[in-house]
C-alpha atoms as a PDB file:
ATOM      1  CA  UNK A   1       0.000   0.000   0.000  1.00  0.00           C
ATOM      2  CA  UNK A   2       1.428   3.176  -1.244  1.00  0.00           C
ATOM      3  CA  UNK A   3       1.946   5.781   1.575  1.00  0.00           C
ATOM      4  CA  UNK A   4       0.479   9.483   1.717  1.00  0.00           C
ATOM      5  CA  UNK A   5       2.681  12.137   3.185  1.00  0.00           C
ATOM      6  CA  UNK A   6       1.645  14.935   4.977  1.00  0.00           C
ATOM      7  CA  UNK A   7       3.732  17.027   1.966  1.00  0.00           C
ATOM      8  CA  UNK A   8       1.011  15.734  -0.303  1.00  0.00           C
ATOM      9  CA  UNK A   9      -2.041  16.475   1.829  1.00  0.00           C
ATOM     10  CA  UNK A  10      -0.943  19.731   2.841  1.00  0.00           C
ATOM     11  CA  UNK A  11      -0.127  20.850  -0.602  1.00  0.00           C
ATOM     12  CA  UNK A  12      -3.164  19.171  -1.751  1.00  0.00           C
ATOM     13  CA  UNK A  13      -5.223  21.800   0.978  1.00  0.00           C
ATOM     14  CA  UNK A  14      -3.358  24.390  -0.576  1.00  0.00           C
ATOM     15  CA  UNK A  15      -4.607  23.950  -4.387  1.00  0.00           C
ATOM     16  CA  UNK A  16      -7.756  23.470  -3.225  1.00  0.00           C
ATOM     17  CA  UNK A  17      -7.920  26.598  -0.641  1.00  0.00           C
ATOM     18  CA  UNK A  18      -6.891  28.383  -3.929  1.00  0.00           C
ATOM     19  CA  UNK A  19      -9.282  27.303  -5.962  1.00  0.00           C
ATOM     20  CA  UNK A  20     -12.028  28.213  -3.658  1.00  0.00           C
ATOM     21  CA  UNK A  21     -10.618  31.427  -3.313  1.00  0.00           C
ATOM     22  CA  UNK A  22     -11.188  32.036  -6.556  1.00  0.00           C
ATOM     23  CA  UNK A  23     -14.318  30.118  -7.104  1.00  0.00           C
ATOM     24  CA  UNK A  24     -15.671  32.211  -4.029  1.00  0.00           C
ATOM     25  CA  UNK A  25     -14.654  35.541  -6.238  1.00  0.00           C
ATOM     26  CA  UNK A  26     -16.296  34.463  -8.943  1.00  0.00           C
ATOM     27  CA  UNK A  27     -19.739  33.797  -7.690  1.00  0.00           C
ATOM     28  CA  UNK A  28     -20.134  37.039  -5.402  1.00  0.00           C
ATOM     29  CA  UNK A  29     -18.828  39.103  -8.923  1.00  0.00           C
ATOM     30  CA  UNK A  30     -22.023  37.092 -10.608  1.00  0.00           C
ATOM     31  CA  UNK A  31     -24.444  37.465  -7.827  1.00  0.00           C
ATOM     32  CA  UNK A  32     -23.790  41.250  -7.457  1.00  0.00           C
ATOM     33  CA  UNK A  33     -23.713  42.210 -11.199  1.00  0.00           C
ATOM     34  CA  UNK A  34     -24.757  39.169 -13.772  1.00  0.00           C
ATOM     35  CA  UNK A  35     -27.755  38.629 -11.866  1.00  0.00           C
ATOM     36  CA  UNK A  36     -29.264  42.104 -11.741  1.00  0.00           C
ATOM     37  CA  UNK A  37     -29.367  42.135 -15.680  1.00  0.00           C
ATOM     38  CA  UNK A  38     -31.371  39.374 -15.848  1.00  0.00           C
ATOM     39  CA  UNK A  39     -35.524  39.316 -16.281  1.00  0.00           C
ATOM     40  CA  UNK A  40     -37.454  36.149 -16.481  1.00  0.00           C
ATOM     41  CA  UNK A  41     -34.602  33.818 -17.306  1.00  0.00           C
ATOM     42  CA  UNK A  42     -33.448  34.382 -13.487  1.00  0.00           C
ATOM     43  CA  UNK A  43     -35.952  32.617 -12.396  1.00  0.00           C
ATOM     44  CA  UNK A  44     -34.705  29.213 -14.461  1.00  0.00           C
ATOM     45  CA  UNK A  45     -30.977  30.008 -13.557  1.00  0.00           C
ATOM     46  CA  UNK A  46     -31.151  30.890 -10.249  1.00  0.00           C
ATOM     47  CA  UNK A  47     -32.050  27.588  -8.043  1.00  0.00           C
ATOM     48  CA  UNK A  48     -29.823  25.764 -10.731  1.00  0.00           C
ATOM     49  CA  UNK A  49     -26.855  28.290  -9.701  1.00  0.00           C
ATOM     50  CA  UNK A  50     -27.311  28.006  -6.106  1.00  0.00           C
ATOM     51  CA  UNK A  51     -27.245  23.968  -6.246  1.00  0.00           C
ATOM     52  CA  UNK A  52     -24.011  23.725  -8.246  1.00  0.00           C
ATOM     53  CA  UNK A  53     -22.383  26.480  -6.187  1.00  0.00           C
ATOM     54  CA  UNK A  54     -23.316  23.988  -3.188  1.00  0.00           C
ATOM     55  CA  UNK A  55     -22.158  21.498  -4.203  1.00  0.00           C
ATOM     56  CA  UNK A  56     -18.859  23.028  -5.429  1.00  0.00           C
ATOM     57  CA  UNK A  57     -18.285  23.993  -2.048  1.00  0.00           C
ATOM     58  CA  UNK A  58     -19.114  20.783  -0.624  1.00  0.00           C
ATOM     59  CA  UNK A  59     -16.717  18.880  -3.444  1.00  0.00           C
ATOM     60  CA  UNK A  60     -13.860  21.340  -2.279  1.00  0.00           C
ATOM     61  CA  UNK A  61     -14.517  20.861   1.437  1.00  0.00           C
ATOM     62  CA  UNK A  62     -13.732  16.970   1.075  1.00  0.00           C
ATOM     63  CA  UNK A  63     -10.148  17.415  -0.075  1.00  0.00           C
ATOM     64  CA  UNK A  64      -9.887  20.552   2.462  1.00  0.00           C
ATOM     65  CA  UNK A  65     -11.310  19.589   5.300  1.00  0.00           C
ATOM     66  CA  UNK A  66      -9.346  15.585   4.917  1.00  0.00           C
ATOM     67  CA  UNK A  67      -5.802  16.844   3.808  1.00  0.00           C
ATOM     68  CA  UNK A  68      -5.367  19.296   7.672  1.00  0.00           C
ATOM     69  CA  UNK A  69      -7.104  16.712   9.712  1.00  0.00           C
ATOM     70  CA  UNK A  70      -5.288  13.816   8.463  1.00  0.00           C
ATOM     71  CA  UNK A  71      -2.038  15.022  10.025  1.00  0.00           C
ATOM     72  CA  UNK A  72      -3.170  15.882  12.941  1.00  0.00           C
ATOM     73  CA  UNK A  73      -6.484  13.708  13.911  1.00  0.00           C
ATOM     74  CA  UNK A  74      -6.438  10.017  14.066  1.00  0.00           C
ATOM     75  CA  UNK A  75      -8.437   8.156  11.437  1.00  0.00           C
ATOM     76  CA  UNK A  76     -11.612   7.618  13.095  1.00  0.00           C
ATOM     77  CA  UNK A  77     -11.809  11.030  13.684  1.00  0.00           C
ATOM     78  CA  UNK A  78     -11.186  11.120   9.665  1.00  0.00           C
ATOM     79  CA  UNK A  79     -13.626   8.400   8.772  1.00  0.00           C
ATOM     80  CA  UNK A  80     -16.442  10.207  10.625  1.00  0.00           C
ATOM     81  CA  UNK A  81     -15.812  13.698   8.974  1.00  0.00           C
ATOM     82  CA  UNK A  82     -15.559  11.926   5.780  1.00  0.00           C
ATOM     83  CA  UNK A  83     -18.959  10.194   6.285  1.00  0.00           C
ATOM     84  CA  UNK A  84     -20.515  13.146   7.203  1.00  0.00           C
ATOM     85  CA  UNK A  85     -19.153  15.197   4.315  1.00  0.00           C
ATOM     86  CA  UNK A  86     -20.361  11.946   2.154  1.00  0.00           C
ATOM     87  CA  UNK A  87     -24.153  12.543   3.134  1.00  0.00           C
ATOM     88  CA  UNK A  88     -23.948  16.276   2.579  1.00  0.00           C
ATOM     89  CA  UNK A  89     -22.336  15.610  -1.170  1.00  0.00           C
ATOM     90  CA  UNK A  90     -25.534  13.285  -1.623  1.00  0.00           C
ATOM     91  CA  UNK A  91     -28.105  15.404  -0.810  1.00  0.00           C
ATOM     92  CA  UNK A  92     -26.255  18.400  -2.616  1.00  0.00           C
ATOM     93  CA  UNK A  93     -26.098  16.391  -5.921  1.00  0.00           C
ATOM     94  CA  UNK A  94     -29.757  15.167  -5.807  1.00  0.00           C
ATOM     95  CA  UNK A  95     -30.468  19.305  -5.277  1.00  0.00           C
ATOM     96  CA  UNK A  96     -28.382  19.687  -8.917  1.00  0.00           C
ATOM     97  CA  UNK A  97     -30.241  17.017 -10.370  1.00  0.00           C
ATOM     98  CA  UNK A  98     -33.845  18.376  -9.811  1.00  0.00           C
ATOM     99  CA  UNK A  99     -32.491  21.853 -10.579  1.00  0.00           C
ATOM    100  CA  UNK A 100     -31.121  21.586 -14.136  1.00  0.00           C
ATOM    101  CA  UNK A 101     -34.147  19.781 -15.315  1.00  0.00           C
ATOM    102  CA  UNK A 102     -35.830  22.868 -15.911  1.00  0.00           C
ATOM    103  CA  UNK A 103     -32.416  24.200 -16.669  1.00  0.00           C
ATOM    104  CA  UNK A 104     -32.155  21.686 -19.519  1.00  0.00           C
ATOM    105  CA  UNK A 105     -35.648  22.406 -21.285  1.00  0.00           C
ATOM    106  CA  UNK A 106     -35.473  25.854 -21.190  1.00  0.00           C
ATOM    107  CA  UNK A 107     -31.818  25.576 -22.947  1.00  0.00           C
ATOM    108  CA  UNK A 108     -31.665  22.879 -24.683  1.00  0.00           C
ATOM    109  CA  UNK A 109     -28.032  22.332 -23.409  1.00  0.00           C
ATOM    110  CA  UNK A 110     -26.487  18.542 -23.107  1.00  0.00           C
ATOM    111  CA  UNK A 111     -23.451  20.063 -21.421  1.00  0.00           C
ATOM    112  CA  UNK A 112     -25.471  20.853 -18.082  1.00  0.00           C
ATOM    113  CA  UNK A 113     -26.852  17.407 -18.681  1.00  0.00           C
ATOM    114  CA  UNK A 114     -23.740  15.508 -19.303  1.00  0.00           C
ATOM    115  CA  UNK A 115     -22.117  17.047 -16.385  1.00  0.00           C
ATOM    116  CA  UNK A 116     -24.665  15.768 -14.215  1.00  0.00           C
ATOM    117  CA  UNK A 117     -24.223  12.494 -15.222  1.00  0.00           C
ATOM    118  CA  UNK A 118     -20.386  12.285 -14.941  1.00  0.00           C
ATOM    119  CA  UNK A 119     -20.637  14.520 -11.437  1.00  0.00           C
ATOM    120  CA  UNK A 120     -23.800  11.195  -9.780  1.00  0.00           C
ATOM    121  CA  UNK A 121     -21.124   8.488 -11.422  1.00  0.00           C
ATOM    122  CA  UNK A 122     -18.071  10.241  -9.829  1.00  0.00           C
ATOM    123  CA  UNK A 123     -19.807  10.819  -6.611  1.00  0.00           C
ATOM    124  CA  UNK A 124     -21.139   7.252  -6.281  1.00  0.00           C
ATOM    125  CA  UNK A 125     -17.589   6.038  -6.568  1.00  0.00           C
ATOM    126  CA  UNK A 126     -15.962   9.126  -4.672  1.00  0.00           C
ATOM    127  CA  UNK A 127     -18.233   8.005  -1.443  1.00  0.00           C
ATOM    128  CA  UNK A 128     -18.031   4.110  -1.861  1.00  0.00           C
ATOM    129  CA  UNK A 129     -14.312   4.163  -3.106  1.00  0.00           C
ATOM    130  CA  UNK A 130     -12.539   4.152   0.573  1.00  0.00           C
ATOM    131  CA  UNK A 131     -14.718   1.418   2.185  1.00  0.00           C
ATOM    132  CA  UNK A 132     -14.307  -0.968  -1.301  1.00  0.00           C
ATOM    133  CA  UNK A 133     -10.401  -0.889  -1.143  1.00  0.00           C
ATOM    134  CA  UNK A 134     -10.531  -0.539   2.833  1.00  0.00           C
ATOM    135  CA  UNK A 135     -13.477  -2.333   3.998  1.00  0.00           C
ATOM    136  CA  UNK A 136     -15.137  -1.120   7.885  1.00  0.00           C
ATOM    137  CA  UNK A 137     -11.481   0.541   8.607  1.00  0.00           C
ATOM    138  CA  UNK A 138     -10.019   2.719   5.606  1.00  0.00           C
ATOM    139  CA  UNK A 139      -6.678   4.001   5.633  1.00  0.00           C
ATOM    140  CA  UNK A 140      -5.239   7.355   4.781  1.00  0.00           C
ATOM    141  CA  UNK A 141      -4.336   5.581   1.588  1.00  0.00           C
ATOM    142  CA  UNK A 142      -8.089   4.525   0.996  1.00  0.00           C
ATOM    143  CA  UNK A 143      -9.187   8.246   1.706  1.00  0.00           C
ATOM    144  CA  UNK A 144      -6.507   9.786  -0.545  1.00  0.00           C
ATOM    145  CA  UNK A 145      -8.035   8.896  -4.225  1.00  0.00           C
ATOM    146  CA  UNK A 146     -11.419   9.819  -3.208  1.00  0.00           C
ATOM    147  CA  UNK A 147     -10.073  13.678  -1.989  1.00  0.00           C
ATOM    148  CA  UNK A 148      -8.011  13.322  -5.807  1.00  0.00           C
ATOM    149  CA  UNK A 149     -11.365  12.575  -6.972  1.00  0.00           C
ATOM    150  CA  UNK A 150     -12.974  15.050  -5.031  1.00  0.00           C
ATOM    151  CA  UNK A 151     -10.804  17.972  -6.162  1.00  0.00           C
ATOM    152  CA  UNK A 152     -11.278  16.130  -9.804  1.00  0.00           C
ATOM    153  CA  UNK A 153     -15.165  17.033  -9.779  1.00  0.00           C
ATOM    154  CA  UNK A 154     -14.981  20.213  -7.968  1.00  0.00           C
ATOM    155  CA  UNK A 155     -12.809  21.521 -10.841  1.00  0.00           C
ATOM    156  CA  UNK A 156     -14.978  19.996 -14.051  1.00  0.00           C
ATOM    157  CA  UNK A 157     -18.194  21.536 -12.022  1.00  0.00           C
ATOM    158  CA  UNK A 158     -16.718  24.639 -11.688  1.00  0.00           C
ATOM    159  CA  UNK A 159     -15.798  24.890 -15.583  1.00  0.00           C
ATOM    160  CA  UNK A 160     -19.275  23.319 -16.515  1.00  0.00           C
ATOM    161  CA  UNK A 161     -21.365  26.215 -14.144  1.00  0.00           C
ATOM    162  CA  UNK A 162     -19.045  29.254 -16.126  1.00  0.00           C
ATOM    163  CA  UNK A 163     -20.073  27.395 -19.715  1.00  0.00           C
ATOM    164  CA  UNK A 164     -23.504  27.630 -18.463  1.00  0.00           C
ATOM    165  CA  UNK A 165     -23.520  31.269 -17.859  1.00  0.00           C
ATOM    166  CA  UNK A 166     -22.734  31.314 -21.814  1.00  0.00           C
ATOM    167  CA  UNK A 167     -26.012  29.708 -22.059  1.00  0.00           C
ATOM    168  CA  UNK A 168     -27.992  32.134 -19.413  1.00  0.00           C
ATOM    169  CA  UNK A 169     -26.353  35.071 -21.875  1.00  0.00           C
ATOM    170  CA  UNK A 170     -27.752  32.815 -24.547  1.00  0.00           C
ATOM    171  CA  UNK A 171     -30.948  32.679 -23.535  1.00  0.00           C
ATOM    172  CA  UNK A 172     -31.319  36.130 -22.143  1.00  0.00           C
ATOM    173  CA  UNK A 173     -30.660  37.558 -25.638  1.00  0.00           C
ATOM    174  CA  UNK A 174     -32.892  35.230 -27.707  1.00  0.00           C
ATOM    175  CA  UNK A 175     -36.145  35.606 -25.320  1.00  0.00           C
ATOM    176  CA  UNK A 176     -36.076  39.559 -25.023  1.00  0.00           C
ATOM    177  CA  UNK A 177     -35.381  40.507 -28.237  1.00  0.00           C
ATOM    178  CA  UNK A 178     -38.687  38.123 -30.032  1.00  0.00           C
ATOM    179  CA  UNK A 179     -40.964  39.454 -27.400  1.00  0.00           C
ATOM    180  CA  UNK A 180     -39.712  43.433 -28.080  1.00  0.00           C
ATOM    181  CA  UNK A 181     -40.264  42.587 -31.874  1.00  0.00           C
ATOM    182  CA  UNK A 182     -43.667  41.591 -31.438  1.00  0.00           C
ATOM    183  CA  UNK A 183     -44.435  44.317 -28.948  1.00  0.00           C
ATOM    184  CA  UNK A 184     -42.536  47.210 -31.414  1.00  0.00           C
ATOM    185  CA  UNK A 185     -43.976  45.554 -34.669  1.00  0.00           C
ATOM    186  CA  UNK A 186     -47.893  45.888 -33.602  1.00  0.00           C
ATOM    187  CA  UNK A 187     -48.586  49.438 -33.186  1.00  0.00           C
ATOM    188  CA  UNK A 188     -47.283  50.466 -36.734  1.00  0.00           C
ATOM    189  CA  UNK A 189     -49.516  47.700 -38.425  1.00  0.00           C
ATOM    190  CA  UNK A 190     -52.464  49.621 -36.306  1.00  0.00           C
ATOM    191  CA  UNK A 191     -51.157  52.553 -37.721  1.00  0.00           C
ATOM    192  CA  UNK A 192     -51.021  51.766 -41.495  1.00  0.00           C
ATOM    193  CA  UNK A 193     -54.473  50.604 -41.187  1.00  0.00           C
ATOM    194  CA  UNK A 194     -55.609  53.544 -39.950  1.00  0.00           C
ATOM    195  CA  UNK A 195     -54.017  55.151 -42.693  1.00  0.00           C
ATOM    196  CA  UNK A 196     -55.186  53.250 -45.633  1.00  0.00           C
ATOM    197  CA  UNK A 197     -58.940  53.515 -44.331  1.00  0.00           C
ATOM    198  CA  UNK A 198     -58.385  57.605 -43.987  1.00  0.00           C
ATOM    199  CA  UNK A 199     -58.791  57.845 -47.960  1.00  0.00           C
ATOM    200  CA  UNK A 200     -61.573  55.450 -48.554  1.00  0.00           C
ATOM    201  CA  UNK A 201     -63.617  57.375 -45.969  1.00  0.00           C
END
C-alpha cells in the first residue's frame, strides 16, 4: 500500500484553498452584477446556480477539510468527517439534479446534462471508493483517491457552471429581443391601417 505524506495532503489543501478562493470571487462578482441584468430567465438560472455552487463547495470541502485533519487527527476522527461530508455531497447532488431539469428544457443544453451524469457516477464512486479498497477501517491511503477525486469534480463543475452562464447570456438575448419585436412591430400595423382607411372614408 502506497503511503500518503503529509507534503502531499498539505499541498493538496493548498490547491484546493486556492481554488475556492477564486471560485468564491467568482460567484459574489455574478451574484452582485450578472444577476441584476437578468428578467425572467433568473428565475430558471437561479435555483440551478445556487445547487451547483453547493455542491462546489461541498466537493472542495472533502479534499480541504481531509488533507489538515489527516495530520493531525487520528483516522476515526477522519472516517467520521468523511462520512458526514459523504451525506452532505448526496443530498447536494440530488439538489443539482432536480435543478437543471428545468435548466435543460429551457436551454436545450447537453453540457449541463452531461455534467450531471459524470458529477452522480463520480460521486457514487468518490463516497463508496474508501470502504471498497478498505473495507469497515479505511486508511489514509483509501481516503486519498477519493479527496483526488474530489478535487477532480470540484474543478470539471466549476468549468461546466461558467459554460452555463454562456447559455444564461444565450438565452437572455434570444427571449427579449422576439418578445420586443412583437411588442414594437404591432402598433405600426395599427397605424397603417388607420391610414389606408383615412382615404376610402
Amino acid at each position: 500500500m502506497l503511503s500518503v505524506s503529509d507534503a502531499f495532503l498539505l499541498t493538496l489543501a493548498e490547491v484546493t484553498a486556492g481554488l475556492i478562493g477564486l471560485f468564491l470571487v467568482g460567484v459574489i462578482f455574478f451574484v452582485e452584477s450578472g444577476f441584476r441584468r437578468l428578467t425572467r430567465s433568473r428565475e430558471v438560472f437561479e435555483p440551478y446556480i445556487r445547487a451547483s455552487t453547493r455542491i462546489v463547495l461541498v466537493l472542495y470541502a472533502v479534499p480541504l477539510g481531509l488533507s489538515l485533519t489527516l495530520p493531525v487527527l487520528s483516522l476515526a476522527w477522519n472516517r467520521a468527517l468523511f462520512v458526514l461530508l459523504s451525506l452532505i455531497l448526496v443530498a447536494a447532488n440530488i439538489s443539482t439534479v432536480i435543478g437543471v431539469r428545468p435548466l435543460a428544457r429551457a436551454t436545450h443544453s447537453t453540457t449541463l446534462l452531461l455534467n450531471e451524469i459524470v458529477g452522480s457516477i463520480g460521486v457514487t464512486v468518490l463516497v463508496a471508493l474508501p470502504w471498497i479498497t478498505g473495507g469497515l477501517a479505511p486508511q489514509r491511503a483509501d481516503l486519498a483517491p477519493a479527496l483526488l477525486l474530489a478535487l477532480a469534480l470540484g474543478f470539471i463543475s466549476t468549468c461546466t457552471l461558467v459554460l452555463s452562464l454562456f447559455d444564461i447570456a444565450r438565452f437572455e438575448a434570444t427571449d427579449e429581443p422576439e418578445r420586443d419585436e412583437n411588442a414594437e412591430e404591432q402598433p405600426p400595423g395599427d397605424d397603417a391601417g388607420e391610414v389606408a382607411e383615412g382615404p376610402v372614408t
